[in-house]
Protein backbone atom coordinates (compact mmCIF):
# COMPACT_ATOMS: atom_id res chain seq x y z
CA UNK A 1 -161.93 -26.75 34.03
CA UNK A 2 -160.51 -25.64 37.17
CA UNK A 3 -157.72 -27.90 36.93
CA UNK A 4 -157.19 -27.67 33.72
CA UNK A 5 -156.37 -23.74 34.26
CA UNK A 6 -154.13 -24.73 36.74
CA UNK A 7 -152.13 -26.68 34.14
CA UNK A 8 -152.26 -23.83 31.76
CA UNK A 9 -150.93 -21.52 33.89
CA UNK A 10 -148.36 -24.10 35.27
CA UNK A 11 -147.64 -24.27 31.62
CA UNK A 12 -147.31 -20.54 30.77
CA UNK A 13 -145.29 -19.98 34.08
CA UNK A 14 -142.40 -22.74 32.15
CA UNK A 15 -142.50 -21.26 29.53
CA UNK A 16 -142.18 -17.79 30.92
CA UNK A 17 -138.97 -19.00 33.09
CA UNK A 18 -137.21 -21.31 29.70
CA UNK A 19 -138.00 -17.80 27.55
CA UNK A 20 -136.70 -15.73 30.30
CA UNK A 21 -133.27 -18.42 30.46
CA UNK A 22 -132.74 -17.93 26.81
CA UNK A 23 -132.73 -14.23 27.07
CA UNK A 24 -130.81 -14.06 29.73
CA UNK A 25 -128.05 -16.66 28.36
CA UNK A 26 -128.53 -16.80 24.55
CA UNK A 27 -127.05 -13.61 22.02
CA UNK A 28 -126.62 -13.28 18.15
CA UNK A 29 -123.21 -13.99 17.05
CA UNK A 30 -121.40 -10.68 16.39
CA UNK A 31 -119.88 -10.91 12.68
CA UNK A 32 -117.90 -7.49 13.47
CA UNK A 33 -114.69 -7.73 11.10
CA UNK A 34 -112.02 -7.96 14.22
CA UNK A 35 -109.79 -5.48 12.32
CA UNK A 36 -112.79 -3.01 13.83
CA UNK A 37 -112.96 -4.40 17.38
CA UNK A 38 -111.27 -3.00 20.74
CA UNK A 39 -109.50 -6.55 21.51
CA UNK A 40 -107.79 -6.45 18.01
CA UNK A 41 -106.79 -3.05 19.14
CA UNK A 42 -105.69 -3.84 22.61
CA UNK A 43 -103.37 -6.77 21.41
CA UNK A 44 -101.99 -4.89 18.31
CA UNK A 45 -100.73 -2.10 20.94
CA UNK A 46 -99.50 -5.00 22.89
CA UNK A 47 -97.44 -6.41 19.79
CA UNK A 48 -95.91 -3.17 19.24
CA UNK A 49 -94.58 -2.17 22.94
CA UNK A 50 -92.69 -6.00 23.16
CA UNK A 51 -89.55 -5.34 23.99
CA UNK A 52 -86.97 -5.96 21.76
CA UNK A 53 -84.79 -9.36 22.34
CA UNK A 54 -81.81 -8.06 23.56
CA UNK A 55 -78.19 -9.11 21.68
CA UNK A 56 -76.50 -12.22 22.89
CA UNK A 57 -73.21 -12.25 25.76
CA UNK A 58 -72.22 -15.47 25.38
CA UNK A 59 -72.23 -18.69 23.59
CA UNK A 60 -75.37 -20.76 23.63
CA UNK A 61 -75.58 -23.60 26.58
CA UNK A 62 -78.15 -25.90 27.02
CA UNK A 63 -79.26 -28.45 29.28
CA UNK A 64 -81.80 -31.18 29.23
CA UNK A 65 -84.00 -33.32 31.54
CA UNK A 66 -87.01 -35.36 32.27
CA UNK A 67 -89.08 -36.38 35.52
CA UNK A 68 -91.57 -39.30 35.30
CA UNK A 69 -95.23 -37.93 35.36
CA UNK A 70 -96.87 -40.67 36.53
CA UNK A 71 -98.82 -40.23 39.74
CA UNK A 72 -98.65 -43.10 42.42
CA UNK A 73 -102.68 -42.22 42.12
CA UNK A 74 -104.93 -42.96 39.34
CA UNK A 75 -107.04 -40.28 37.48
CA UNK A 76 -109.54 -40.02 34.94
CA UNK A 77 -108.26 -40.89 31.58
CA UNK A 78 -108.09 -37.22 29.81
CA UNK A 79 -109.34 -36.78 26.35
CA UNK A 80 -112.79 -37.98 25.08
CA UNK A 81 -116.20 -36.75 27.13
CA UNK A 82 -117.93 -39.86 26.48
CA UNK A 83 -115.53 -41.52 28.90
CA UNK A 84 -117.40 -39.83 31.92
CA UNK A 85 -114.50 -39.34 34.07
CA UNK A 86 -113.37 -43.00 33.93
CA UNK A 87 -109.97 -43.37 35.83
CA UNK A 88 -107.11 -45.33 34.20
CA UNK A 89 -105.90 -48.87 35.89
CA UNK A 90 -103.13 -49.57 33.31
CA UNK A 91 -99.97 -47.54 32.94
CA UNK A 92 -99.27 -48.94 29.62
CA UNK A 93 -96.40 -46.50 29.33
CA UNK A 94 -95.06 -43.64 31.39
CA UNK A 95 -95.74 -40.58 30.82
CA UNK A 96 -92.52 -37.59 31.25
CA UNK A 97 -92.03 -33.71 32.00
CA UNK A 98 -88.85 -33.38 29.08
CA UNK A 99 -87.79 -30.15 29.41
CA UNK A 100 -84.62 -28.23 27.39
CA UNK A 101 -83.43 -25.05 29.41
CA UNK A 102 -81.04 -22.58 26.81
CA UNK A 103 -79.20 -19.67 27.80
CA UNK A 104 -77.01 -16.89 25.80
CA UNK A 105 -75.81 -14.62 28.93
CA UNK A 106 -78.66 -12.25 28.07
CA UNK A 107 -82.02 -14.48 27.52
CA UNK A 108 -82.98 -17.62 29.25
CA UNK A 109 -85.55 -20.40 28.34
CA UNK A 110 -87.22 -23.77 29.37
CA UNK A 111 -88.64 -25.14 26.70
CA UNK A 112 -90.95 -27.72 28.14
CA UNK A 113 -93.00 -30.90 26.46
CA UNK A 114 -95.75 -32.39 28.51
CA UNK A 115 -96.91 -35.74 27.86
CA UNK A 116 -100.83 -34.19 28.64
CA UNK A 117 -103.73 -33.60 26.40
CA UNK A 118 -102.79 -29.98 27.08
CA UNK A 119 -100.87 -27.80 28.91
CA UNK A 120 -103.81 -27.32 31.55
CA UNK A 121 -104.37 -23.70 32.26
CA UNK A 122 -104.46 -24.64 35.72
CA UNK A 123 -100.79 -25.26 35.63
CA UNK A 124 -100.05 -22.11 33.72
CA UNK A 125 -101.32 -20.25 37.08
CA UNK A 126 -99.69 -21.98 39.03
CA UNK A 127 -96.57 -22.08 37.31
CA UNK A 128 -97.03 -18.08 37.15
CA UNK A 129 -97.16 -17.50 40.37
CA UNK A 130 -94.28 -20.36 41.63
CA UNK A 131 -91.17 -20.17 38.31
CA UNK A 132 -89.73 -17.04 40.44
CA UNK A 133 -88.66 -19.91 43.44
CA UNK A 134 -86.55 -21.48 40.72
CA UNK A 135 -85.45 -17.72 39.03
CA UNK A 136 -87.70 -18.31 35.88
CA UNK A 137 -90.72 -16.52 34.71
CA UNK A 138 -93.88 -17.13 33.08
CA UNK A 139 -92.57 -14.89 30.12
CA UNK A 140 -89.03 -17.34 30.20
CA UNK A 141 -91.13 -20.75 29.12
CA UNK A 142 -92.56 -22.30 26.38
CA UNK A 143 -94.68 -25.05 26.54
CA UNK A 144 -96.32 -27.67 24.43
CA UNK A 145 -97.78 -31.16 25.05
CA UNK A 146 -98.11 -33.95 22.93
CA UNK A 147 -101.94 -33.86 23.01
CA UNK A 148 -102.47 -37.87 23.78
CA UNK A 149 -105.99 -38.69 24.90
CA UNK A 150 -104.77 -41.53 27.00
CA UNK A 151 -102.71 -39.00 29.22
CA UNK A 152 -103.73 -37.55 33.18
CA UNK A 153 -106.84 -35.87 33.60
CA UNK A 154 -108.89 -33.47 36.83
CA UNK A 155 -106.73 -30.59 36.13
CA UNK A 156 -110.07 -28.26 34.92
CA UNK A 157 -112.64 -27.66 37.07
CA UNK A 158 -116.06 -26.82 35.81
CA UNK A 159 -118.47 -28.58 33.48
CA UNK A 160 -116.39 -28.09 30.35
CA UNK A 161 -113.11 -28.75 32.57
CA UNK A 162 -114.96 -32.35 33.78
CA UNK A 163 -115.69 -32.99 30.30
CA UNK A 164 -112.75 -33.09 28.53
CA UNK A 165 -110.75 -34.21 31.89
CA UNK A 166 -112.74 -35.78 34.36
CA UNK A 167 -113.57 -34.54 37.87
CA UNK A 168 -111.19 -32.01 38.87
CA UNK A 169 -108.36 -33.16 41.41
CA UNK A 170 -106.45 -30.57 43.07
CA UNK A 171 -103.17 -33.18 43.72
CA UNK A 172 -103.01 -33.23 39.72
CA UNK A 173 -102.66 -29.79 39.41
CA UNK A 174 -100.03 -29.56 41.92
CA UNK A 175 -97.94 -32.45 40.60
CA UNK A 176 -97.66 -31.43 37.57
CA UNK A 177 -96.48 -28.18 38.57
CA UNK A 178 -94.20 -29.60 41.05
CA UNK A 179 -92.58 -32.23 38.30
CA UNK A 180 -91.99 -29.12 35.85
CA UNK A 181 -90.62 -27.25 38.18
CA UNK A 182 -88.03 -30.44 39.06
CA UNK A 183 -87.18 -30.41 35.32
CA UNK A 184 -86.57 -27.04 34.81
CA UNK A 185 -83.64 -26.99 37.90
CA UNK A 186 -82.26 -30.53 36.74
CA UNK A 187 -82.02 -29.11 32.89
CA UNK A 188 -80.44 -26.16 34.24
CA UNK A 189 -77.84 -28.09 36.13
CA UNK A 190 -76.61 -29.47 32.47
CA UNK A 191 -75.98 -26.33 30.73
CA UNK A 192 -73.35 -27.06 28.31
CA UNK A 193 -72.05 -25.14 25.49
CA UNK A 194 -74.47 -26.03 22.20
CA UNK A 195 -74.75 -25.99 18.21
CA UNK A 196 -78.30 -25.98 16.75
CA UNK A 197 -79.35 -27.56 13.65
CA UNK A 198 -82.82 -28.10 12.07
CA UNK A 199 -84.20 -30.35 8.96
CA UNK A 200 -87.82 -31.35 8.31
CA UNK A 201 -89.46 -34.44 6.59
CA UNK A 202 -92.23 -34.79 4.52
CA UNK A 203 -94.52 -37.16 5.55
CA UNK A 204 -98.34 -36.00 4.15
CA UNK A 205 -99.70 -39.50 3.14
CA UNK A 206 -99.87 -40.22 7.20
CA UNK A 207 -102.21 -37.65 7.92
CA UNK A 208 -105.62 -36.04 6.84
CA UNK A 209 -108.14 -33.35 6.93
CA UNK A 210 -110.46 -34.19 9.41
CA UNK A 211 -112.78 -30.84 8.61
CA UNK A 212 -112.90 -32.47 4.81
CA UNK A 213 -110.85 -34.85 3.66
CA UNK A 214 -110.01 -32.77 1.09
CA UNK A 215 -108.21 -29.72 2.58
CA UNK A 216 -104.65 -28.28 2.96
CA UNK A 217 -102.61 -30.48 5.24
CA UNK A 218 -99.41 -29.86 7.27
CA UNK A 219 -97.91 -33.27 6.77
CA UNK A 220 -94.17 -32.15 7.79
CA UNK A 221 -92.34 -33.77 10.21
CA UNK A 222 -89.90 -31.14 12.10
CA UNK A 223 -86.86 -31.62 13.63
CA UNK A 224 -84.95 -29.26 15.62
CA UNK A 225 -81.35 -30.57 17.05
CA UNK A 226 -79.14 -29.69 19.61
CA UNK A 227 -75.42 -30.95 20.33
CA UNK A 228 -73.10 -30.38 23.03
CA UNK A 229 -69.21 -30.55 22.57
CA UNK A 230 -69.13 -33.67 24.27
CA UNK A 231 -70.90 -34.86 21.64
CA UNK A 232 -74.75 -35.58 23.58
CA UNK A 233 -77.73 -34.40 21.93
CA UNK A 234 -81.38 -33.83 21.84
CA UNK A 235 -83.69 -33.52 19.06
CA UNK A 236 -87.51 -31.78 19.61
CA UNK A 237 -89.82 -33.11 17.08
CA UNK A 238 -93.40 -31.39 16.19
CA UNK A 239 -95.83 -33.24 13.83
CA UNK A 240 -98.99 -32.83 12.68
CA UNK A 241 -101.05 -35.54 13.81
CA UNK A 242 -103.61 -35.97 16.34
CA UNK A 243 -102.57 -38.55 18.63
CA UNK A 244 -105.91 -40.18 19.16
CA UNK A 245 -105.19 -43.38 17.70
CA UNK A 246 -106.39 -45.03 21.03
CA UNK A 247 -110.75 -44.74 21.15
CA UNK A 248 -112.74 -43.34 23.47
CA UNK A 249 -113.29 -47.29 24.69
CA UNK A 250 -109.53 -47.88 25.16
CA UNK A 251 -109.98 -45.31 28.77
CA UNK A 252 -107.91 -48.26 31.10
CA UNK A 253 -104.92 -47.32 29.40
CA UNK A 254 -102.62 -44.31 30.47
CA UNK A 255 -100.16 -43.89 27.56
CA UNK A 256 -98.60 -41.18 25.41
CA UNK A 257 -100.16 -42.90 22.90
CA UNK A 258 -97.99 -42.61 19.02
CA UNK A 259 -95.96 -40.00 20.40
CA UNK A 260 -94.40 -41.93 22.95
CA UNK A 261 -93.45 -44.89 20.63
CA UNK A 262 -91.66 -42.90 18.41
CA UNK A 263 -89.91 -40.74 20.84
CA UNK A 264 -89.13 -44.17 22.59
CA UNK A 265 -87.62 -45.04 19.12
CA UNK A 266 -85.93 -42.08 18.08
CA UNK A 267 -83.95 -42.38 21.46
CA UNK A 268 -82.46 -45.78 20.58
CA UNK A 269 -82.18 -44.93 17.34
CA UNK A 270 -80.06 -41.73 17.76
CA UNK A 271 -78.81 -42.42 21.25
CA UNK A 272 -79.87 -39.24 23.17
CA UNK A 273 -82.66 -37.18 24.57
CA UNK A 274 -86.03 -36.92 22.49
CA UNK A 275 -88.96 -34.62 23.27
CA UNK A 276 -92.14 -34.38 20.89
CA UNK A 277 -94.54 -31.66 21.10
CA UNK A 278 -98.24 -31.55 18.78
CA UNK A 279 -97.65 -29.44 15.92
CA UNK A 280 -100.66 -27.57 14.04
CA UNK A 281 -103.43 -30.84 14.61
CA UNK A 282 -106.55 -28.34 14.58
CA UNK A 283 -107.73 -30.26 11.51
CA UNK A 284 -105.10 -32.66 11.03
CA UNK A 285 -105.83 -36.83 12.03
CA UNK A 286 -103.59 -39.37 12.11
CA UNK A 287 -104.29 -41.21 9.13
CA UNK A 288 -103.27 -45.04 10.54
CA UNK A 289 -103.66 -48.50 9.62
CA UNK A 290 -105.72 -49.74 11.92
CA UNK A 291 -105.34 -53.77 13.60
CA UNK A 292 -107.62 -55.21 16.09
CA UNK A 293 -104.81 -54.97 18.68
CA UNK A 294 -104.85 -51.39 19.12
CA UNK A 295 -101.59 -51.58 20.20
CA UNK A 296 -100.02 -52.74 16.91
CA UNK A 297 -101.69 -49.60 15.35
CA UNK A 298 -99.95 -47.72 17.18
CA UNK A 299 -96.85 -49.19 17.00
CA UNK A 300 -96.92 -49.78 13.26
CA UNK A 301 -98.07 -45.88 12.75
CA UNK A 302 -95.17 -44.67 15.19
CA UNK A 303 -92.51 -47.18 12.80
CA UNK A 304 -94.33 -45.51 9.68
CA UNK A 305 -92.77 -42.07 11.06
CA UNK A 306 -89.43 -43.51 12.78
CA UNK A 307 -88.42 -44.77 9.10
CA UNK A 308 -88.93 -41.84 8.13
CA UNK A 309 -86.90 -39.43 10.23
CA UNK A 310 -84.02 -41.80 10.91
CA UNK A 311 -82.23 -41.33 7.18
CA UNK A 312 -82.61 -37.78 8.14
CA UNK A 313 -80.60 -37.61 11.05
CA UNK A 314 -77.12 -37.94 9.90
CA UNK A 315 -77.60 -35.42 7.14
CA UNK A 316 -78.77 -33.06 10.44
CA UNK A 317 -75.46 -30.56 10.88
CA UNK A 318 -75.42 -28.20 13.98
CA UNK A 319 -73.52 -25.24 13.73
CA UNK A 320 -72.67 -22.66 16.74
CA UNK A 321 -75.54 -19.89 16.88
CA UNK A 322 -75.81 -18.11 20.26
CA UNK A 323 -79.60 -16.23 19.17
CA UNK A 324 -82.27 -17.15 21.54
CA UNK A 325 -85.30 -14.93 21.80
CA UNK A 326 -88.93 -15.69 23.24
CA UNK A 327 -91.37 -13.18 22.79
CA UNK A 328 -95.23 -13.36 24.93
CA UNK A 329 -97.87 -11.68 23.84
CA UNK A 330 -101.01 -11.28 26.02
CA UNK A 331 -103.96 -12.60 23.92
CA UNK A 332 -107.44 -10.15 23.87
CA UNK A 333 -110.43 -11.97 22.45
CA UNK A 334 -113.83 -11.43 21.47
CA UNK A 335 -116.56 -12.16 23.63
CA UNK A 336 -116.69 -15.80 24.13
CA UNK A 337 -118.71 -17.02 20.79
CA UNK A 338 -119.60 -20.71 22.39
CA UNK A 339 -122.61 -21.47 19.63
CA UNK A 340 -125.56 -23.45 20.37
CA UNK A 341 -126.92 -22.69 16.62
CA UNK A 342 -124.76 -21.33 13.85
CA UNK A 343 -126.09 -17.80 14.73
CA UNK A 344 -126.11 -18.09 18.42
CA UNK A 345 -124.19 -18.02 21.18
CA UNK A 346 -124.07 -18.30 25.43
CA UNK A 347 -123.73 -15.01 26.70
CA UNK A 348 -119.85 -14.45 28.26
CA UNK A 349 -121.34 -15.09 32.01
CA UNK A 350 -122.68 -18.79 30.67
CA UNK A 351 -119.23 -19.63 28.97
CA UNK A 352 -116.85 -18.89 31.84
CA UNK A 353 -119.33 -20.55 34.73
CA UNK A 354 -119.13 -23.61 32.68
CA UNK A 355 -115.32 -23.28 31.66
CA UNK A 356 -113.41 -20.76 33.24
CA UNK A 357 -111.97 -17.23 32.04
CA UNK A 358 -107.75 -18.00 31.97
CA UNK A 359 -105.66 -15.79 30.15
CA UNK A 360 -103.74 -16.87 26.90
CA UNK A 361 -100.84 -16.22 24.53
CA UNK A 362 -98.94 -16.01 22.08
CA UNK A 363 -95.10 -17.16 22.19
CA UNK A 364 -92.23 -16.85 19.66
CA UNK A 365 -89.14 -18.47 20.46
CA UNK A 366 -86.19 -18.15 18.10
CA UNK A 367 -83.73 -20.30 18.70
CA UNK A 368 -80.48 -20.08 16.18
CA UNK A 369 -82.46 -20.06 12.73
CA UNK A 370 -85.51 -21.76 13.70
CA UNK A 371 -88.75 -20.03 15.12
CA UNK A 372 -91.37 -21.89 17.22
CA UNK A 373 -95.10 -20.06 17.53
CA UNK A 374 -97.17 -21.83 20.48
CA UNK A 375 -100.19 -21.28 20.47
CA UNK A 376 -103.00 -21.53 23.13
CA UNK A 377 -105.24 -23.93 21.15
CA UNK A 378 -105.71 -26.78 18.84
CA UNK A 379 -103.86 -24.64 15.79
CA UNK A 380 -104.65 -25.78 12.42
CA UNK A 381 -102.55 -26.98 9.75
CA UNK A 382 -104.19 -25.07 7.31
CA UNK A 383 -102.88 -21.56 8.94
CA UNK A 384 -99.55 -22.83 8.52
CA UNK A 385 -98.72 -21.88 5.02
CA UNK A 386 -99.02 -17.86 5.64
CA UNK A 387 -96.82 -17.95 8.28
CA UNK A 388 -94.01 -20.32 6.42
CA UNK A 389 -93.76 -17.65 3.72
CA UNK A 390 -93.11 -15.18 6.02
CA UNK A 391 -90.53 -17.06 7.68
CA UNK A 392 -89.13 -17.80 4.45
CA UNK A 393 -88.55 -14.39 3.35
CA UNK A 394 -86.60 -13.99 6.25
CA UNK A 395 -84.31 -17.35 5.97
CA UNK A 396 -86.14 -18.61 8.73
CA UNK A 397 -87.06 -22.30 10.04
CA UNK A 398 -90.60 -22.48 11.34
CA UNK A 399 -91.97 -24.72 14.00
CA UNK A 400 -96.00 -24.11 14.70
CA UNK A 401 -96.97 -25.83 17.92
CA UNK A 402 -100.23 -25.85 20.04
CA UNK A 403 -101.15 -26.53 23.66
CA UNK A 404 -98.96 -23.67 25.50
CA UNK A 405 -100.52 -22.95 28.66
CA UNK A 406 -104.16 -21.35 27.60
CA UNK A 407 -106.58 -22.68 26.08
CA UNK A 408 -109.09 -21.01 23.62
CA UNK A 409 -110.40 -24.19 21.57
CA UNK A 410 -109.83 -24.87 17.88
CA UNK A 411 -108.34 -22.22 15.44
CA UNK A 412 -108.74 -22.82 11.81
CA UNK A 413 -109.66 -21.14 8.63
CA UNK A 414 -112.36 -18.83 8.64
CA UNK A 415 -113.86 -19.60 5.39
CA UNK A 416 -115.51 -23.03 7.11
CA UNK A 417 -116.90 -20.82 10.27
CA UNK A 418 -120.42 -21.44 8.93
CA UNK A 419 -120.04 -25.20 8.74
CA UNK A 420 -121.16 -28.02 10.73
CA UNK A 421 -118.11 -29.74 12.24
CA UNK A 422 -116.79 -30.58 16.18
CA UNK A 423 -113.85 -28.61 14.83
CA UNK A 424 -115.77 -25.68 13.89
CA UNK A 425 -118.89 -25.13 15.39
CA UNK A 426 -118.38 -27.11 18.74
CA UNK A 427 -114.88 -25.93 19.44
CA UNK A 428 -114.38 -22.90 17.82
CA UNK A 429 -115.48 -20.16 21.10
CA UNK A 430 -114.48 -16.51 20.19
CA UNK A 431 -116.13 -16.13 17.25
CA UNK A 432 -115.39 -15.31 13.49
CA UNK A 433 -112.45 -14.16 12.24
CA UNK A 434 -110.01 -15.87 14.86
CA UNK A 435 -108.05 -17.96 11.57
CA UNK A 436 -107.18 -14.47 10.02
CA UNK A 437 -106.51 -12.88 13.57
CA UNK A 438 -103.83 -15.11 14.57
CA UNK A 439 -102.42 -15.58 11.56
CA UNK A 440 -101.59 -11.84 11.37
CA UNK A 441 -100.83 -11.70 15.18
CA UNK A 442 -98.14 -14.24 14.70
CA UNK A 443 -96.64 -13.12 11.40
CA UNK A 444 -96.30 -10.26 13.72
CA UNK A 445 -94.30 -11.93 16.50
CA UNK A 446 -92.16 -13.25 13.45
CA UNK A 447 -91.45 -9.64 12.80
CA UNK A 448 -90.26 -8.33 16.31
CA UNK A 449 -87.50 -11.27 16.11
């Protein structure tokens, strides 16, 4: 008996401490409309004191560069958790920094596409506090990546950060920053007077829903072109599609996976400088044929696209158009929403010991005709539509990209919040609402322009 009380209260006393853990790190999900919240507040009076873009002095110029990414030091293979920080041993192809720097006497730019999983939010604070030793500013860049899972990782620290990217390596961080840096000052040293001209493919049947299967896709191909006098040129392309066609198994392999094929393609094809950055792939797959060489899938998907944009390019025109505006707006949130059941969350002090608390935003960048959003997240191609029609009614191009220096998880439509998904419940970490929040937010930025 006497030992048997000892295991009771042993017993009682775990339980005590596990009940005392949940309290202490477990809340009810807030379903507060955000219309009625102080963040939607803060960032609406944000929105509304942007400055306006001021009026053009001279001509758009433009330069362009890239500087080879790959470290002379391996690194966990970024992308899939179940890879447990394996590093990569195979550079199956190189990954780049291609930047595009613009400049109308009055606004400057570096538009920059990272051959990462992300733009790591590491970076961003680094970047914010070294862009001023090349003249730039945080508020002067835009940034994307083309979100391959094959790419560096250890640029997050923290559990989340080690998840996603491996264990955290400080030399990562600092190369990366260091190699956009370099391509910012080398595109700069290439200004050149410039035309712009956009066109955009259709090319649905190569993607799919991964939420459903049966949902809205953004299956458009994008292409935004730029052509010096001289008669060089380079062409930023956004699309749709994760690029995940390598597995979780195929972690030896450092590659830009689809995304570098067919901006290795498009390069031959059309003779100048190519940059790709993800488009809206919060619930959008690559839809491929798949071979046992994983390498021919890739290859064979990345043709699938090339064939398609190629016909396209001579019917591209460029025209002289000297507006560039960027516009950044400071993102406020909800209360991380990280939920371990579909009506509960960690507490905020749980979330950011695991992940991190780095600030995000919004960016609009008009450049001629064509606006690009970036947003801080996996954005998802369901959003898309609103914010087309509102760029139509203004004569507008639009060109949604994710991945631009934060990152809050996976935004999509808020009518699926309840569901079970990795989209959804796993990555979605502010809470309800978030699909109709940036959706207005960016119409917004659309607006200012």
């Amino acid at each position: 008996m006497k030992y048997l009380r000892i295991l009771l209260k042993i017993f009682l006393g775990l339980v005590g401490i596990v009940l005392l853990f949940l309290a202490v790190s477990l809340a009810p999900v807030s379903d507060t409309p955000y219309q009625q919240t102080e963040f939607y507040a803060q960032t609406r009076q944000r929105l509304g004191h942007l400055p306006k873009p001021p009026r053009p002095q001279t001509a758009l110029q433009a330069g362009w560069a890239k500087v080879n990414l790959t470290p002379s030091f391996t690194t966990s293979t970024g992308g899939y958790g179940v890879r447990k920080g394996k590093h990569w041993s195979v550079v199956s192809d190189s990954v780049y920094v291609r930047t595009i720097v613009l400049n109308n006497g009055s606004t400057k730019v570096a538009l920059v596409a990272l051959d990462l999983l992300i733009t790591p939010p590491t970076v961003t604070e680094q970047l914010k506090k070294r862009l001023p030793e090349i003249g730039f500013r945080w508020e002067n860049v835009f940034t994307g990546a083309i979100h391959s899972h094959n790419s560096l990782g250890g640029w997050a620290p923290g559990l989340v950060g080690g998840l996603f990217a491996g264990d955290f390596d400080q030399r990562v961080v600092d190369h990366i920053t260091n190699a956009i840096l370099k391509s910012i000052t080398l595109a700069q040293q290439h200004l050149a007077p410039t035309e712009v001209g956009y066109t955009q493919v259709a090319a649905p049947e190569l993607v799919h829903n991964r939420m459903n299967n049966i949902g809205q896709v953004d299956g458009t191909i994008r292409l935004l072109k730029l052509r010096k006098k001289t008669g060089e040129s380079a062409l930023l392309c956004t699309y749709g599609g994760h690029a995940t066609l390598f597995r979780a198994s195929d972690a030896d392999y450092l590659s830009r996976d689809y995304p570098g094929v067919l901006v290795d393609q498009l390069e031959k094809k059309s003779g100048g400088f190519v940059a790709f950055m993800a488009g809206s792939v919060g619930s959008t797959g690559a839809k491929a044929q798949e071979y046992p060489n994983i390498f021919k899938t890739i290859r064979t998907y990345a043709d699938s696209l090339t064939a398609r944009i190629v016909p396209a390019l001579p019917q591209l025109k460029t025209a002289p158009d000297s507006t560039l505006e960027l516009l950044t707006l400071p993102l406020a949130l909800r209360e991380p929403h990280a939920r371990v059941l579909d009506g509960w969350r960690v507490r905020p002090w749980l979330f950011y010991a695991v992940y991190g608390d780095y600030a995000s935003d919004l960016k609009a960048l008009r450049i001629g005709q064509t606006v690009l959003l970036g947003t801080p997240c996996d954005f998802s191609g369901e959003l898309v539509a609103p914010l087309k029609r509102q760029t139509d009614r203004k004569g507008l191009n639009l060109m949604v990209t994710s991945f631009n220096g934060g990152y809050v998880g996976y935004i999509t439509p808020d009518q699926y919040y309840h569901r079970k998904s990795y989209e959804i419940q796993t990555m979605n970490w502010f809470g309800p609402g978030n699909g109709a929040y940036f959706v207005e937010l960016m119409n917004g930025l659309i607006d200012r322009l």
